[in-house]
Protein backbone atom coordinates (compact mmCIF):
# COMPACT_ATOMS: atom_id res chain seq x y z
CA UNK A 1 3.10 -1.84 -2.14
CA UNK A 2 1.41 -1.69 -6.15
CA UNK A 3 -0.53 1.28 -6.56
CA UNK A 4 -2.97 0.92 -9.26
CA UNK A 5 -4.02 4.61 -10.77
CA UNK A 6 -8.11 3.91 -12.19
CA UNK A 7 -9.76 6.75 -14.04
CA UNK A 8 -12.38 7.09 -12.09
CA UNK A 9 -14.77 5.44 -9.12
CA UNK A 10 -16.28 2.65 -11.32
CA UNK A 11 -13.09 1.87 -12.72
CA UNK A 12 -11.81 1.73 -9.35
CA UNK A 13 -14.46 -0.75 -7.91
CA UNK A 14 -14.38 -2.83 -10.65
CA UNK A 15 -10.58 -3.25 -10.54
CA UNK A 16 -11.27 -3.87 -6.21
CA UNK A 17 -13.94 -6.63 -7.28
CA UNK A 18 -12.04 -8.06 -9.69
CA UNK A 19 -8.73 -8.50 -7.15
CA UNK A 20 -11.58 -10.41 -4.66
CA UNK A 21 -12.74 -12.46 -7.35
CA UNK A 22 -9.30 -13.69 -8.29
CA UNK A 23 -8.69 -14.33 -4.31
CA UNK A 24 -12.04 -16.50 -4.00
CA UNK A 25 -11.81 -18.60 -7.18
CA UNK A 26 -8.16 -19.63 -6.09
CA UNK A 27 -9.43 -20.44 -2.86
CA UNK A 28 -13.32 -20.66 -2.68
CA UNK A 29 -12.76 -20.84 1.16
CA UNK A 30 -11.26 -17.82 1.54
CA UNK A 31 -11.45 -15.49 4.85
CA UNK A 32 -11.77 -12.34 3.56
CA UNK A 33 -11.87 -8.75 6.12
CA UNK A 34 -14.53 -6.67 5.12
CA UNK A 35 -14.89 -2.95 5.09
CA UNK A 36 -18.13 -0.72 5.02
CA UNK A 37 -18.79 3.19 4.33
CA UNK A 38 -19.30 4.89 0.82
CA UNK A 39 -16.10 3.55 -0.67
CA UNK A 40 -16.98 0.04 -0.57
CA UNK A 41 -20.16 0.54 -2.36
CA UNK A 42 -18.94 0.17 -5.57
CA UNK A 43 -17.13 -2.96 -5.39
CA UNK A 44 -19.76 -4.83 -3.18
CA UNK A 45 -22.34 -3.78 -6.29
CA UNK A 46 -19.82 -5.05 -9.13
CA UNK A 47 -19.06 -8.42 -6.87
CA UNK A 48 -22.76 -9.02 -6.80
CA UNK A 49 -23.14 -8.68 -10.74
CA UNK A 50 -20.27 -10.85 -10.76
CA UNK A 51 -22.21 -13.37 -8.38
CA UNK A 52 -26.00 -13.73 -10.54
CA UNK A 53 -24.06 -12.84 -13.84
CA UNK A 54 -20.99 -14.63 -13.64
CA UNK A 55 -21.54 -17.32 -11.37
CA UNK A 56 -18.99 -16.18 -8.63
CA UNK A 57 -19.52 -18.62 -5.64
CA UNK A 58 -19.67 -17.14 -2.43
CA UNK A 59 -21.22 -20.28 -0.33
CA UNK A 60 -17.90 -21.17 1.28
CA UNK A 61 -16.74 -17.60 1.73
CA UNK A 62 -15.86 -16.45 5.27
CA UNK A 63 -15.84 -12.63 6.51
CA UNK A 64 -14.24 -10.80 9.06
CA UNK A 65 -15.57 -6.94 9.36
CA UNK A 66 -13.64 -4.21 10.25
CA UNK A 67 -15.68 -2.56 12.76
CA UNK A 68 -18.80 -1.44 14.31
CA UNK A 69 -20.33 1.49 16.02
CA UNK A 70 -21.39 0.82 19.96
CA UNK A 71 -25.15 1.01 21.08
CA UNK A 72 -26.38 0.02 17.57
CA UNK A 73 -28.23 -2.77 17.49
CA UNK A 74 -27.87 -4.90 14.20
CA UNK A 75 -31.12 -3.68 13.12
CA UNK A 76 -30.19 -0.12 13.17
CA UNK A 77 -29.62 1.36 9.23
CA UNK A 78 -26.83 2.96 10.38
CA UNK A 79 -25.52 -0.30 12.28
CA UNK A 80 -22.63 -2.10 9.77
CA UNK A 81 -24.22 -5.17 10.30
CA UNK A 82 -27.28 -3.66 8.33
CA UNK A 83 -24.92 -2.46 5.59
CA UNK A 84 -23.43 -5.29 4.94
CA UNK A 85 -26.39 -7.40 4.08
CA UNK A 86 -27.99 -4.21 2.29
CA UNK A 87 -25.17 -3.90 0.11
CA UNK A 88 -23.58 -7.50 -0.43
CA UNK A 89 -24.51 -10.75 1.72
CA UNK A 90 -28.17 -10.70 0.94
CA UNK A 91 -27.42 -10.79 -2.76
CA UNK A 92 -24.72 -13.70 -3.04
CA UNK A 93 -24.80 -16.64 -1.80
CA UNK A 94 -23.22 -16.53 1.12
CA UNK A 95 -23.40 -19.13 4.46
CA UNK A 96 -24.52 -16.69 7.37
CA UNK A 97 -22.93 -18.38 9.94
CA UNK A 98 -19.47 -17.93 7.94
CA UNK A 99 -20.56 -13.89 8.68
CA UNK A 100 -18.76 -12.04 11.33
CA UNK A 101 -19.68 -8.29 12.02
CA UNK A 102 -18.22 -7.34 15.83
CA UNK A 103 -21.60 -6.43 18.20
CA UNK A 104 -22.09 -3.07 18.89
CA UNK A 105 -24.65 -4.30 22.01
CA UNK A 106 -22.09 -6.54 24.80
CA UNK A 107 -22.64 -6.91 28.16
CA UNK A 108 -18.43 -7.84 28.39
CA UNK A 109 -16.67 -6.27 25.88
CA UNK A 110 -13.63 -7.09 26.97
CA UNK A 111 -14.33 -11.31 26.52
CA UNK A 112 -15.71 -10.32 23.16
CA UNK A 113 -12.75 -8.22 21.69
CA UNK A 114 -10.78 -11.41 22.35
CA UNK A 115 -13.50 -13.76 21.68
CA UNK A 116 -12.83 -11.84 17.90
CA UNK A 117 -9.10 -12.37 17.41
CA UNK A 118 -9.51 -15.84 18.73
CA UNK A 119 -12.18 -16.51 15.60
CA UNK A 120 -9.94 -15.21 13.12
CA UNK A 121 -7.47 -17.35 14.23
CA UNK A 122 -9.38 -20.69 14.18
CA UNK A 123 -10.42 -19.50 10.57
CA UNK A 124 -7.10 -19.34 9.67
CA UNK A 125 -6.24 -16.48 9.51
CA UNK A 126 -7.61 -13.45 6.62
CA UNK A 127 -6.62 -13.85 3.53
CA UNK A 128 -7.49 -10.59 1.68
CA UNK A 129 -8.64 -7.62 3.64
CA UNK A 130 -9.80 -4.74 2.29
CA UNK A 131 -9.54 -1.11 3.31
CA UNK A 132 -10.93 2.29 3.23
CA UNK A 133 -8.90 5.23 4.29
CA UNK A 134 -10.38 7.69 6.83
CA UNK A 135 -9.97 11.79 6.06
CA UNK A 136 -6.94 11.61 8.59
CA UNK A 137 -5.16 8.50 7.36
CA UNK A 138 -6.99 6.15 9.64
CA UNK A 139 -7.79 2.68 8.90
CA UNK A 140 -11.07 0.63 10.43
CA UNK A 141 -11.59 3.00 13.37
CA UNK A 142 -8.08 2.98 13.93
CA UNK A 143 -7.34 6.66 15.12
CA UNK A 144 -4.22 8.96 14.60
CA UNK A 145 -2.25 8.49 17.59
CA UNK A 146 -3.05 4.39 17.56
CA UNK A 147 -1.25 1.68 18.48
CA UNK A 148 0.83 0.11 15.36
CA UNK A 149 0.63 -3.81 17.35
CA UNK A 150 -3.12 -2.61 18.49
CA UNK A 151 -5.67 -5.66 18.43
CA UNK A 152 -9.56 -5.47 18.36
CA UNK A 153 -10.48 -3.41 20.66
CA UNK A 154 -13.07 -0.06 22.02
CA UNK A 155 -11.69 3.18 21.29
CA UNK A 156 -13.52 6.76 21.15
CA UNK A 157 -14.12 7.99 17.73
CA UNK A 158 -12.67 11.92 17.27
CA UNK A 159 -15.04 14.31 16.45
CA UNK A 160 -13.97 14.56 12.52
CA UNK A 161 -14.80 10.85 12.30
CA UNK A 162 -18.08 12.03 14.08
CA UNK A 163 -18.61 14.65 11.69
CA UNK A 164 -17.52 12.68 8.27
CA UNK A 165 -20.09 9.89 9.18
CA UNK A 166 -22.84 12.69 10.41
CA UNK A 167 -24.03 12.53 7.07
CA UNK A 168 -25.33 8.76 7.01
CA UNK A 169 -27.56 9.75 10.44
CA UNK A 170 -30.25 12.37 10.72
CA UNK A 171 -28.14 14.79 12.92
CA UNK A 172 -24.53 14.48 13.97
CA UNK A 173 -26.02 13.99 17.65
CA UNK A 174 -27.02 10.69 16.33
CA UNK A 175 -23.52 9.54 16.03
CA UNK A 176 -22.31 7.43 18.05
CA UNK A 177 -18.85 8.28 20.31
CA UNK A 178 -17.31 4.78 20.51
CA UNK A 179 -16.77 1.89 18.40
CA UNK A 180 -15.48 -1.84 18.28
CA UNK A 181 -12.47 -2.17 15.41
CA UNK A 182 -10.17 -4.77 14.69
CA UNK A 183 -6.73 -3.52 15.77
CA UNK A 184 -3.72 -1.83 13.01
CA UNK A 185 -1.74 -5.24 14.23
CA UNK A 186 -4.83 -7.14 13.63
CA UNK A 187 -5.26 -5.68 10.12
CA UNK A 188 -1.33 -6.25 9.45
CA UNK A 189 -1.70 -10.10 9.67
CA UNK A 190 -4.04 -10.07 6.58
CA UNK A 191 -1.79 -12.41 4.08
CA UNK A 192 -3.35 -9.84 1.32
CA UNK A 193 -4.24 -6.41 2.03
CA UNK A 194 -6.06 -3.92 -0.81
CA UNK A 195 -6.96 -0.44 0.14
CA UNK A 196 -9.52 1.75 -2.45
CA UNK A 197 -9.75 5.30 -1.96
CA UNK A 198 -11.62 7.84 -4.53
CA UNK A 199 -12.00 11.85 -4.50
CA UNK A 200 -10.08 14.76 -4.57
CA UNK A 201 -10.51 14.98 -0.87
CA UNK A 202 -8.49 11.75 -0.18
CA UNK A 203 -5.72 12.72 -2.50
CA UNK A 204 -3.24 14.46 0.51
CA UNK A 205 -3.81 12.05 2.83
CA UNK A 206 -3.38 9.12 0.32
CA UNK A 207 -0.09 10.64 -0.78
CA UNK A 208 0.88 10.98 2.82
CA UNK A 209 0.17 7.52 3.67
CA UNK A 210 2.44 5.75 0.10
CA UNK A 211 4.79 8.38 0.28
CA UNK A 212 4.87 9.61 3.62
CA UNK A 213 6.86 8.33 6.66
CA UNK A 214 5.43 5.62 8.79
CA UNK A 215 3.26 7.04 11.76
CA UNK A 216 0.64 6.18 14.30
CA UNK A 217 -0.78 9.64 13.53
CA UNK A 218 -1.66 8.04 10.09
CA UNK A 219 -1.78 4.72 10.52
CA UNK A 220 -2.67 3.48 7.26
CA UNK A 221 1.13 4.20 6.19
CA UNK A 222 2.09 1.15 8.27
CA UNK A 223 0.87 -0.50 5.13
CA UNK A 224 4.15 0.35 3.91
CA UNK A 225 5.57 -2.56 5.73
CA UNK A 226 2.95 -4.92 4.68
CA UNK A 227 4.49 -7.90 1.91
CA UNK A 228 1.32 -8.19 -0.01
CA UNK A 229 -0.51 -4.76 -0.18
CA UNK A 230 -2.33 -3.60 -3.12
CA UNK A 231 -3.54 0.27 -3.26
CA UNK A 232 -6.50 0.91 -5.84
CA UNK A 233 -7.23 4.67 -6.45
CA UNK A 234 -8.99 7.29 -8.66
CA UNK A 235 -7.04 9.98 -10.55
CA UNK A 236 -8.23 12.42 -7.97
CA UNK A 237 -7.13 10.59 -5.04
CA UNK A 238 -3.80 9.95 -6.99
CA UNK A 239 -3.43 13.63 -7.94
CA UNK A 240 -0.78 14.47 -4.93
CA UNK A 241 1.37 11.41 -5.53
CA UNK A 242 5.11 12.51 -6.35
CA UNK A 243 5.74 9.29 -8.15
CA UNK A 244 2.34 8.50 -10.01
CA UNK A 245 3.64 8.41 -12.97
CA UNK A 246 6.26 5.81 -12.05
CA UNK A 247 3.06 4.18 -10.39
CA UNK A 248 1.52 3.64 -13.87
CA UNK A 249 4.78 2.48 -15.32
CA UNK A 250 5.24 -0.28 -13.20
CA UNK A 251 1.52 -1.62 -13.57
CA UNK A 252 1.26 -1.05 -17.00
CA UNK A 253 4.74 -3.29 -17.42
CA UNK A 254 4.65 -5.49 -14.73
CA UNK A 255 3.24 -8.44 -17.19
CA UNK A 256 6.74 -8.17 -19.72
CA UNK A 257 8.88 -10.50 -16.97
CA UNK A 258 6.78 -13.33 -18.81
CA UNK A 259 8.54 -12.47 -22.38
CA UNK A 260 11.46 -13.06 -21.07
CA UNK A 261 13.24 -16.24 -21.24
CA UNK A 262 16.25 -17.13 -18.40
CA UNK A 263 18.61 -19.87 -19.42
């Protein structure tokens, strides 16, 4: 796992955008796993300014979503769907039938959970996916207490998630109790995984999850295990880490194996 130490949000998005950037121009086809809430934000805005500014191609880019709340329809502001295209697809140029956000309306969902997987598959597979990390270590809607192997699936959203995400809806009444998330062994098959967090109040749970054991009840520290995971925080998300100032060390120096010469 690299853990990259920003000084502050915009520093942190633009380092996110510029790790997805790098991923599509090596492969312009690339599958990449989405992720939505305030963290995101950021990076979606700088990867637009990268797209009308810069030129960064997006029309043979494929996404896979994390998640989805169910009984929103796609319409719904709150609905992930809707943020998505708020905050990113309606900008670039991206094909909407390469766009996959799981429905939050299904009359099976069941068939549809592993109707999902089955896409991901036959688009070979994602190749960067990128993370938030919930208040209590959870990943997508991913829950303390879930499945490590879980795959996309419904699960019941605790009542913290209920009350972090009551303030995007009117009242916390609004929120819905159940969503559709790709599974922790889902997530795990990403080839490339980056996680962002930012904020003081992500700082224990982000220092839990790097330098903590390896636990369902947080299961973004299964990222531990992952071969290609990249971790992207603020100073005050970094502020518990034991070993952030080895973190910077390695970063700052991992460039000086080019200087040297092996005969």
């Amino acid at each position: 796992m690299e853990v990259i130490i920003t000084k502050d949000y915009d520093e942190m998005s633009k380092e996110a955008a510029k790790i997805i950037r790098e991923q599509i121009v090596s492969k312009p086809n690339s599958v990449l796993g989405l992720a939505t809430g305030g963290t995101p934000i950021g990076t979606y805005k700088e990867l637009v300014r990268m797209h009308k500014e810069e030129g960064l191609d997006f029309c043979k880019v494929v996404t896979f979503n994390l998640d989805e709340y169910i009984g929103l329809p796609p319409s719904h502001d709150q609905s992930y769907y809707y943020f998505m295209w708020e905050n990113l697809f309606k900008h670039v140029n991206i094909n909407p039938e390469n766009v996959h956000v799981p429905a939050g309306i299904i009359a099976d969902f069941e068939a549809y959970c592993n109707w999902y997987e089955e896409e991901i598959k036959k688009a070979g597979g994602i190749d960067l996916q990128l993370l938030g990390i919930g208040g209590d270590g959870h990943i997508a809607f991913n829950e303390p207490g879930s499945s490590l192997t879980s795959r996309t699936r419904i699960v019941t959203l605790f009542e913290q998630t209920r009350k972090d995400n009551a303030r995007f809806f009117k009242s916390i009444d609004e929120v819905p109790y159940f969503a559709i998330t790709m599974g922790v062994g889902t997530i795990m098959e990403a080839k490339k995984i980056l996680l962002i967090a930012n904020g003081k109040k992500k700082a224990k749970v982000v220092a839990e999850f790097i330098e903590g054991p390896i636990t369902s009840m947080i299961t973004a520290s299964v990222l531990q295990l992952h071969p290609n995971c990249t971790v992207v925080l603020d100073e005050e998300a970094a502020s518990e880490l034991k070993y952030a100032k080895e973190y910077r060390w390695m970063y700052e120096n991992k460039n000086r194996i080019k200087d040297f010469q092996f005969k």
